[in-house]
Protein backbone atom coordinates (compact mmCIF):
# COMPACT_ATOMS: atom_id res chain seq x y z
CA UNK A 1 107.08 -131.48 -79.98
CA UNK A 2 104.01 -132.21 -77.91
CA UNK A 3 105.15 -134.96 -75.59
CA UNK A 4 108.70 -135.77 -75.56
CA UNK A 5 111.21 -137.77 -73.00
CA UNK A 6 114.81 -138.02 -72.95
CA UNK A 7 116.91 -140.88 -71.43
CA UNK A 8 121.17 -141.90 -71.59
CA UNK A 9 122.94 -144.60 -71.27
CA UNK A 10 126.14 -145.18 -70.49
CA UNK A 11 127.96 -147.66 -72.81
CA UNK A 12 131.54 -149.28 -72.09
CA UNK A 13 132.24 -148.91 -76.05
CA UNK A 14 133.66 -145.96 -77.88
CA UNK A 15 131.33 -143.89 -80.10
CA UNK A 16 132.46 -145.96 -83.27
CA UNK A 17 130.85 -149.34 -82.08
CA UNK A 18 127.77 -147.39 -81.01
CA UNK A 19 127.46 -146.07 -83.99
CA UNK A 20 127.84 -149.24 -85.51
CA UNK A 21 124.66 -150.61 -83.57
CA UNK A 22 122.39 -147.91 -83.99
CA UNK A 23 122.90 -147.46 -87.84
CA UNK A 24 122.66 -150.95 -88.69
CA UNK A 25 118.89 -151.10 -89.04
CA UNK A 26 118.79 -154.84 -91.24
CA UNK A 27 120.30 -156.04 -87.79
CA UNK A 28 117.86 -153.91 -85.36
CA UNK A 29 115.62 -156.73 -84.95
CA UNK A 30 118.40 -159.02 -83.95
CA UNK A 31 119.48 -156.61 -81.67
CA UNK A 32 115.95 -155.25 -79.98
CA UNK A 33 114.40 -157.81 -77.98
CA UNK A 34 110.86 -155.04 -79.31
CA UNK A 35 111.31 -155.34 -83.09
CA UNK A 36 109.72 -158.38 -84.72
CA UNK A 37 110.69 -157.39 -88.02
CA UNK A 38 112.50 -155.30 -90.59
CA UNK A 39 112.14 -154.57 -94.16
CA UNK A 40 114.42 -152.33 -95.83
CA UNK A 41 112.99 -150.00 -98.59
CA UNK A 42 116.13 -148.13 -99.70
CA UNK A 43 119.30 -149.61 -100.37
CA UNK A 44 122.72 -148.33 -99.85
CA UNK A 45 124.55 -147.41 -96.40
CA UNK A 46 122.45 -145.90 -93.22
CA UNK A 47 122.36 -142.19 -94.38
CA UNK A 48 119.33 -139.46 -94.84
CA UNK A 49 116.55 -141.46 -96.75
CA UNK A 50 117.33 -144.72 -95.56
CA UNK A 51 113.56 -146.28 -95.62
CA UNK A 52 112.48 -149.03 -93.89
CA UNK A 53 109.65 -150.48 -92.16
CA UNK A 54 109.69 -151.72 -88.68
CA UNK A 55 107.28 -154.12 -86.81
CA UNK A 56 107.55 -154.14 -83.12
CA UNK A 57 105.31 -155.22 -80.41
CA UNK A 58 103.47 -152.42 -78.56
CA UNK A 59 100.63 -152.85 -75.80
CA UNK A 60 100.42 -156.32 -77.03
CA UNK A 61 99.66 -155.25 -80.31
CA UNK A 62 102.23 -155.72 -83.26
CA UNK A 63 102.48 -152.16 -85.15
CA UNK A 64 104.28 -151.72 -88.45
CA UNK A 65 105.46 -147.94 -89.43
CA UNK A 66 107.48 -146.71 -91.76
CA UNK A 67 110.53 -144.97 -90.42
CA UNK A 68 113.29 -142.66 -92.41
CA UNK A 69 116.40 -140.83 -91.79
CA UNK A 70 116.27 -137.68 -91.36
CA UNK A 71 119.96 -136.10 -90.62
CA UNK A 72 123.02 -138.00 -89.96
CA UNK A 73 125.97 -137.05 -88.34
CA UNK A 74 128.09 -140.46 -87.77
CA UNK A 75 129.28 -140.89 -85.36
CA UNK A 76 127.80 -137.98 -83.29
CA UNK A 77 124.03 -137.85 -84.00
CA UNK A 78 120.83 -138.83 -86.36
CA UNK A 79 117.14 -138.48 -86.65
CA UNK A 80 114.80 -140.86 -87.49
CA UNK A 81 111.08 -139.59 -88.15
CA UNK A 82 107.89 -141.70 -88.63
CA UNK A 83 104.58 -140.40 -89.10
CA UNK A 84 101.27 -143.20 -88.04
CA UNK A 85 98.17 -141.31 -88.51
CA UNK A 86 97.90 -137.75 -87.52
CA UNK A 87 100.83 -138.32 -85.44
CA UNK A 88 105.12 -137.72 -86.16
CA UNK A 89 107.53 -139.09 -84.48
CA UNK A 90 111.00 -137.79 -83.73
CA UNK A 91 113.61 -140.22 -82.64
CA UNK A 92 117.28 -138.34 -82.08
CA UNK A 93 120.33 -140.21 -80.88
CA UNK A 94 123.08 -137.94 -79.65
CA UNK A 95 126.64 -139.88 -78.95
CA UNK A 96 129.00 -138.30 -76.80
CA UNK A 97 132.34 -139.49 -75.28
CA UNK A 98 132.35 -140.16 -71.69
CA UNK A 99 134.69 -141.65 -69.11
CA UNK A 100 136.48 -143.92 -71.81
CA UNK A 101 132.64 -145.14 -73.36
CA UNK A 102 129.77 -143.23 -74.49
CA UNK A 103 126.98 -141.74 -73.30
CA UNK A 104 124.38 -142.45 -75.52
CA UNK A 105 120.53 -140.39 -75.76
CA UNK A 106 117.65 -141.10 -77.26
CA UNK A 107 114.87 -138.03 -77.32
CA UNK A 108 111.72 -139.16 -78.45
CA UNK A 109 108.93 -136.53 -79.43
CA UNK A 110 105.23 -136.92 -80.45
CA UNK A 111 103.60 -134.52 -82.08
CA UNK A 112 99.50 -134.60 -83.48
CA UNK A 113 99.48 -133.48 -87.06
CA UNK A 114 95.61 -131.49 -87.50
CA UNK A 115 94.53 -132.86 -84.06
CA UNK A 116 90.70 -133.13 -83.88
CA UNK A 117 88.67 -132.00 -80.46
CA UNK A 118 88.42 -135.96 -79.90
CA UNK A 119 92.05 -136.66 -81.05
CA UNK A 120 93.07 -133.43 -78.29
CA UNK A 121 91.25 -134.77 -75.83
CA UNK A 122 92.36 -138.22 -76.01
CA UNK A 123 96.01 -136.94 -75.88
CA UNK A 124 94.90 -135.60 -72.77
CA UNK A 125 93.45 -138.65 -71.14
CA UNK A 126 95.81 -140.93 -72.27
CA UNK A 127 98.76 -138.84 -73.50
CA UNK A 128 100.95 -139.07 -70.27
CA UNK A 129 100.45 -143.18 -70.00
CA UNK A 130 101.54 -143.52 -73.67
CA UNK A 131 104.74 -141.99 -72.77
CA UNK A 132 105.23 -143.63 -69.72
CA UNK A 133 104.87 -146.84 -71.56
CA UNK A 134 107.08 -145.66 -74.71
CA UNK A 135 109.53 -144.17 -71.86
CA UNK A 136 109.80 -147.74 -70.80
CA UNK A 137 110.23 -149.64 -74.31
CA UNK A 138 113.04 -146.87 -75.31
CA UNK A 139 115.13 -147.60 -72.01
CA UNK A 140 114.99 -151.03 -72.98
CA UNK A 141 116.28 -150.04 -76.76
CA UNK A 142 119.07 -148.45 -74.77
CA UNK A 143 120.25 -151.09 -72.64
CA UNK A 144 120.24 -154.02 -75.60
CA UNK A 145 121.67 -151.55 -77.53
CA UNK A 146 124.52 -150.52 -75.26
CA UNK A 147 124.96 -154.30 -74.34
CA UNK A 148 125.64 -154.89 -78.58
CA UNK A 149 127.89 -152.33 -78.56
CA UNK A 150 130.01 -154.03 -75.37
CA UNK A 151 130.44 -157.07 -77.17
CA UNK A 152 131.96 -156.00 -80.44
């Protein structure tokens, strides 16, 4: 991946309820203070190719993707992928027991798909400021979703 950043958070839950939070996607915009809105485009239980498309507020600016499983491994780990442009996107949550909770991590990666000279050098300009901001949104996923997790 081109740019990536990991963060964890510790959660006072066991894996299970974790689990529970980060694979219920109809409920993720309940849940993340960053998602507007959901919209489901497979049916069935969270699993690879589960479809959806997510709305959430970035930069002031409200962006709608569509995201997909890519491997799941309950309760342990699962990939989500989304590709906007001429950019993926690699989201991986890794569960792992920890002092009677879970520590839970969430790697992001971006990665230009064909980048142009002008798409290159924008990634340069602007490429570390993107990821500070996304850095900041994803810790934020973490915490509301650690603090769903507490209260089940």
């Amino acid at each position: 991946m081109d740019h990536t950043t990991s963060l964890t958070q510790h959660v006072n839950a066991p894996a299970d309820k974790v689990w529970a939070v980060v694979s219920d996607i109809p409920g993720s915009a309940a849940t993340l203070s960053g998602v507007d809105s959901i919209q489901m485009l497979s049916e069935g239980p969270y699993g690879e190719g589960t479809r959806w498309k997510e709305t959430r507020k970035m930069m002031g600016r409200s962006e709608t993707v569509e995201m997909w499983v890519a491997q799941a491994d309950p309760p342990r780990s699962t990939t989500v992928k989304a590709r906007q442009g001429s950019a993926d996107y690699t989201t991986r949550f890794t569960l792992a027991d920890r002092d009677g909770g879970t520590d839970l991590t969430l790697t992001f990666g971006a990665e230009m798909v064909n980048p142009t000279r002008m798409s290159k050098l924008a990634l340069a300009l602007f490429g570390k400021l993107g990821m500070l901001i996304t850095r900041k949104a994803l810790a934020k996923d973490l915490a509301e979703i650690a603090a769903k997790a507490e209260s089940l």
